[in-house]
N, C-alpha and C. Protein backbone atom coordinates (compact mmCIF):
# COMPACT_ATOMS: atom_id res chain seq x y z
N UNK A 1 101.15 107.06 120.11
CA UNK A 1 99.87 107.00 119.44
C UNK A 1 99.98 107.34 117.95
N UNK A 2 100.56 108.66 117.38
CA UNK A 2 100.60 109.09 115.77
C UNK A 2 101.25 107.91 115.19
N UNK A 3 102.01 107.35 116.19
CA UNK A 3 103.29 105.83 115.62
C UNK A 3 102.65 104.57 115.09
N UNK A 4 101.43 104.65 116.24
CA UNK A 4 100.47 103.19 115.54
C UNK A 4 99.43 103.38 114.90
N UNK A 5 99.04 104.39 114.74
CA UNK A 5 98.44 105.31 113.76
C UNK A 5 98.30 105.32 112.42
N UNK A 6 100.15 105.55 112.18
CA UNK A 6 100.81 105.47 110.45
C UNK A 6 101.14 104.22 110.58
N UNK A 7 101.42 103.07 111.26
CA UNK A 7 101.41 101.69 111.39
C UNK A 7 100.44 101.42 110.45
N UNK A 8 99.20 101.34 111.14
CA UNK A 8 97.50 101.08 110.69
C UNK A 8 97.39 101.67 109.29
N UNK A 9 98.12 102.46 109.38
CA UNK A 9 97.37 103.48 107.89
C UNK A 9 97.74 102.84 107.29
N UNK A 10 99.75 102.44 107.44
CA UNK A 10 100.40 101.61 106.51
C UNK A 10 100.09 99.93 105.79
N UNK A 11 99.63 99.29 106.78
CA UNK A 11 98.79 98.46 106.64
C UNK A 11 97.77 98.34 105.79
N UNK A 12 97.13 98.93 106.05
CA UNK A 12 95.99 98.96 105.29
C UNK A 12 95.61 99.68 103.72
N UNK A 13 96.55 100.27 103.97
CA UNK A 13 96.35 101.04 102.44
C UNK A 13 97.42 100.17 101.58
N UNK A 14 98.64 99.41 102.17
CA UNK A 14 99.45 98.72 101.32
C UNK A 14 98.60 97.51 100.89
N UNK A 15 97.44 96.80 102.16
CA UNK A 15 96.65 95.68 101.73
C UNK A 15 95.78 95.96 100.76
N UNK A 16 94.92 97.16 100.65
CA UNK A 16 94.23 97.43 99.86
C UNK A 16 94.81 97.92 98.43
N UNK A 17 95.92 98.27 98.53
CA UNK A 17 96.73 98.46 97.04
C UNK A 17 96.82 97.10 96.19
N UNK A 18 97.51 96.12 97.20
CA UNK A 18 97.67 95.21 97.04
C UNK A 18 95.74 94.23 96.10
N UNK A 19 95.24 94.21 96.85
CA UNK A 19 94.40 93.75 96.38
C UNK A 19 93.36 95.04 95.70
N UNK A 20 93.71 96.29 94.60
CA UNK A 20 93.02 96.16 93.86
C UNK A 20 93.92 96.21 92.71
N UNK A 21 95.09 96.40 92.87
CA UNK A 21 96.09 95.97 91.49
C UNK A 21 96.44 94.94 90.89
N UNK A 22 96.04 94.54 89.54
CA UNK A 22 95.48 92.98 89.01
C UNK A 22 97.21 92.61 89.02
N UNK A 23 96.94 91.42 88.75
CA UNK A 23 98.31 90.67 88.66
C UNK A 23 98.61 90.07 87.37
N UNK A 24 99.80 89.74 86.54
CA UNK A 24 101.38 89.75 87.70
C UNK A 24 101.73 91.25 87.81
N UNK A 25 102.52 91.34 89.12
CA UNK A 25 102.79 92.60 89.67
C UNK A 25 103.88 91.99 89.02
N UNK A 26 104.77 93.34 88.80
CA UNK A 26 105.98 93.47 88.54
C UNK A 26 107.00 94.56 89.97
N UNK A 27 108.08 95.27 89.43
CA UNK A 27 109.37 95.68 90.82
C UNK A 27 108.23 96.82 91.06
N UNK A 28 107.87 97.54 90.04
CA UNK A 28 107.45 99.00 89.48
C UNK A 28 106.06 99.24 90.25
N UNK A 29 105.23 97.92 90.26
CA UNK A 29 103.86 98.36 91.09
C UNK A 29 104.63 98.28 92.42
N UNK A 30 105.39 97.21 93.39
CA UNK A 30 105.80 96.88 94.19
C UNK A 30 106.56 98.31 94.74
N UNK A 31 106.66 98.83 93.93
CA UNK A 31 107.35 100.44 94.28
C UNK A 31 106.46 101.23 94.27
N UNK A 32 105.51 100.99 93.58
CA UNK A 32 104.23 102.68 93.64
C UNK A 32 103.52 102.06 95.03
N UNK A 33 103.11 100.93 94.84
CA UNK A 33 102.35 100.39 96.22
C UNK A 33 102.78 101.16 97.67
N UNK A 34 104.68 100.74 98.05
CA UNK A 34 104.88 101.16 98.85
C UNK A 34 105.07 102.65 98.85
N UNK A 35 105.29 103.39 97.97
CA UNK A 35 105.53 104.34 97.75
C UNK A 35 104.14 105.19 98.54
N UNK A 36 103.15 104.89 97.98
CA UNK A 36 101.23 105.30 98.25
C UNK A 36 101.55 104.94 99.29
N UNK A 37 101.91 103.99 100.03
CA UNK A 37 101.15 103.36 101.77
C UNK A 37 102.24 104.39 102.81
N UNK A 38 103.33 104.55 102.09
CA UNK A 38 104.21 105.75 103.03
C UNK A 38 103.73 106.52 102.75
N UNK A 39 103.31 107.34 101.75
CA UNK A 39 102.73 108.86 101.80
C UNK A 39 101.42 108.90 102.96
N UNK A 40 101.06 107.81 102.47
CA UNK A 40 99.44 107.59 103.68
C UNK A 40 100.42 108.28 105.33
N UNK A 41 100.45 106.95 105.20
CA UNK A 41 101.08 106.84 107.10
C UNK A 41 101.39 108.14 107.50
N UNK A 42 101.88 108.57 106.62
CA UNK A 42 102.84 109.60 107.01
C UNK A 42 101.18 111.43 106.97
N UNK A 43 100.73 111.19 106.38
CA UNK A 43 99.89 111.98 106.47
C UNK A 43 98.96 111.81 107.66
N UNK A 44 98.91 110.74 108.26
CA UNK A 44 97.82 109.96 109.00
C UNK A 44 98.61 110.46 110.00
N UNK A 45 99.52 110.17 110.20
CA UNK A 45 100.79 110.91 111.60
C UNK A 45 100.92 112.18 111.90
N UNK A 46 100.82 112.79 110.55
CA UNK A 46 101.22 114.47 110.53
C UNK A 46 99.50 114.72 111.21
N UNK A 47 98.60 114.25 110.55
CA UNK A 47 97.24 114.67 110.78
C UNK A 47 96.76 114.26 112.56
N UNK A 48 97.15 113.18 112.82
CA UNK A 48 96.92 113.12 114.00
C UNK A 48 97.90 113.87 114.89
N UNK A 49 98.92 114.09 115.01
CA UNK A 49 99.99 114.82 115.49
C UNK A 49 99.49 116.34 115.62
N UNK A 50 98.92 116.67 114.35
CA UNK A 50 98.46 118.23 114.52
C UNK A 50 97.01 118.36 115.46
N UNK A 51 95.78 117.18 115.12
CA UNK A 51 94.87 117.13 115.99
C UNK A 51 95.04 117.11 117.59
N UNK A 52 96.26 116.49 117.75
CA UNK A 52 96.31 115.58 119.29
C UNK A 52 97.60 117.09 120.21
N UNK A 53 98.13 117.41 119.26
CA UNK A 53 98.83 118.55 120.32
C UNK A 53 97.89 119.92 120.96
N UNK A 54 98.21 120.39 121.86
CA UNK A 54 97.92 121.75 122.14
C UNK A 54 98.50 122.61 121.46
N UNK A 55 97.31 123.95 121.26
CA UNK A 55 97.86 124.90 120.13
C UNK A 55 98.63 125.74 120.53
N UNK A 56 99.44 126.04 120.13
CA UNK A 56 100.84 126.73 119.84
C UNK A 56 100.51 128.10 119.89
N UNK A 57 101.74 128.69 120.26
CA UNK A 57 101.61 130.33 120.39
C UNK A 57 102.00 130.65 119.12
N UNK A 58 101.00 131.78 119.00
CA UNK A 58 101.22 132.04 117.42
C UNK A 58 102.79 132.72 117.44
N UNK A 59 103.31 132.47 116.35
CA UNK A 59 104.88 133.13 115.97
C UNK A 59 104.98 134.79 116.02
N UNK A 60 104.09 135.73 115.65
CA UNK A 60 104.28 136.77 115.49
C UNK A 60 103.22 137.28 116.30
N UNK A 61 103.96 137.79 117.30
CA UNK A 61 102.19 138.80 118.38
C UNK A 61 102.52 140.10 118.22
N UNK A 62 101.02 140.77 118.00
CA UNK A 62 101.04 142.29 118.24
C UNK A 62 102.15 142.85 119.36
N UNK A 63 103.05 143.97 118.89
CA UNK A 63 103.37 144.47 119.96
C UNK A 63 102.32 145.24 121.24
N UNK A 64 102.95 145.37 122.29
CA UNK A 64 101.66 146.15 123.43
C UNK A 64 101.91 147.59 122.96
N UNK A 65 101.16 147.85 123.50
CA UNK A 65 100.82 149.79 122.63
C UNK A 65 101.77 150.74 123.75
N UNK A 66 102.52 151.63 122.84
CA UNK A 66 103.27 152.44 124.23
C UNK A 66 104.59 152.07 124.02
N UNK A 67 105.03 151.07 123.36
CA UNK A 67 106.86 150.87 122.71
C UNK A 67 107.10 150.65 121.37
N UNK A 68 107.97 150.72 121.23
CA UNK A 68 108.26 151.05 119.77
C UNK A 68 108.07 152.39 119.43
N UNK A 69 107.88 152.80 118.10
CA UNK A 69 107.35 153.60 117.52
C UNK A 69 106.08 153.78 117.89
């Protein structure tokens, strides 16, 4: 699911780059374009990935009272 997710994101944000950056494109937009549509995806993945898991045990728990110090 996060896989077709950043698919979609990728898609769409490269089409929409695509059509609002006037033309002639040169290597340099063709590189920021993809450059923007991977940062997307990839946020769109991380974001759904963090929504869609169960939450995690926190890293550091109170010790129980009575050990240690």
């Amino acid at each position: 699911m996060p896989l077709f997710a950043a698919v979609v994101a990728f898609l769409l944000s490269a089409a929409g780059l695509l059509l609002a950056l006037p033309g002639p494109r040169g290597a340099a937009d063709y590189l920021v374009i993809g450059s923007v549509s991977t940062m997307l995806s990839l946020a769109a993945a991380f974001a759904l990935l963090l929504r869609t898991r169960a939450p995690l045990q926190p890293l550091y728990r109170k010790r129980p009272a009575g050990r240690g110090r």
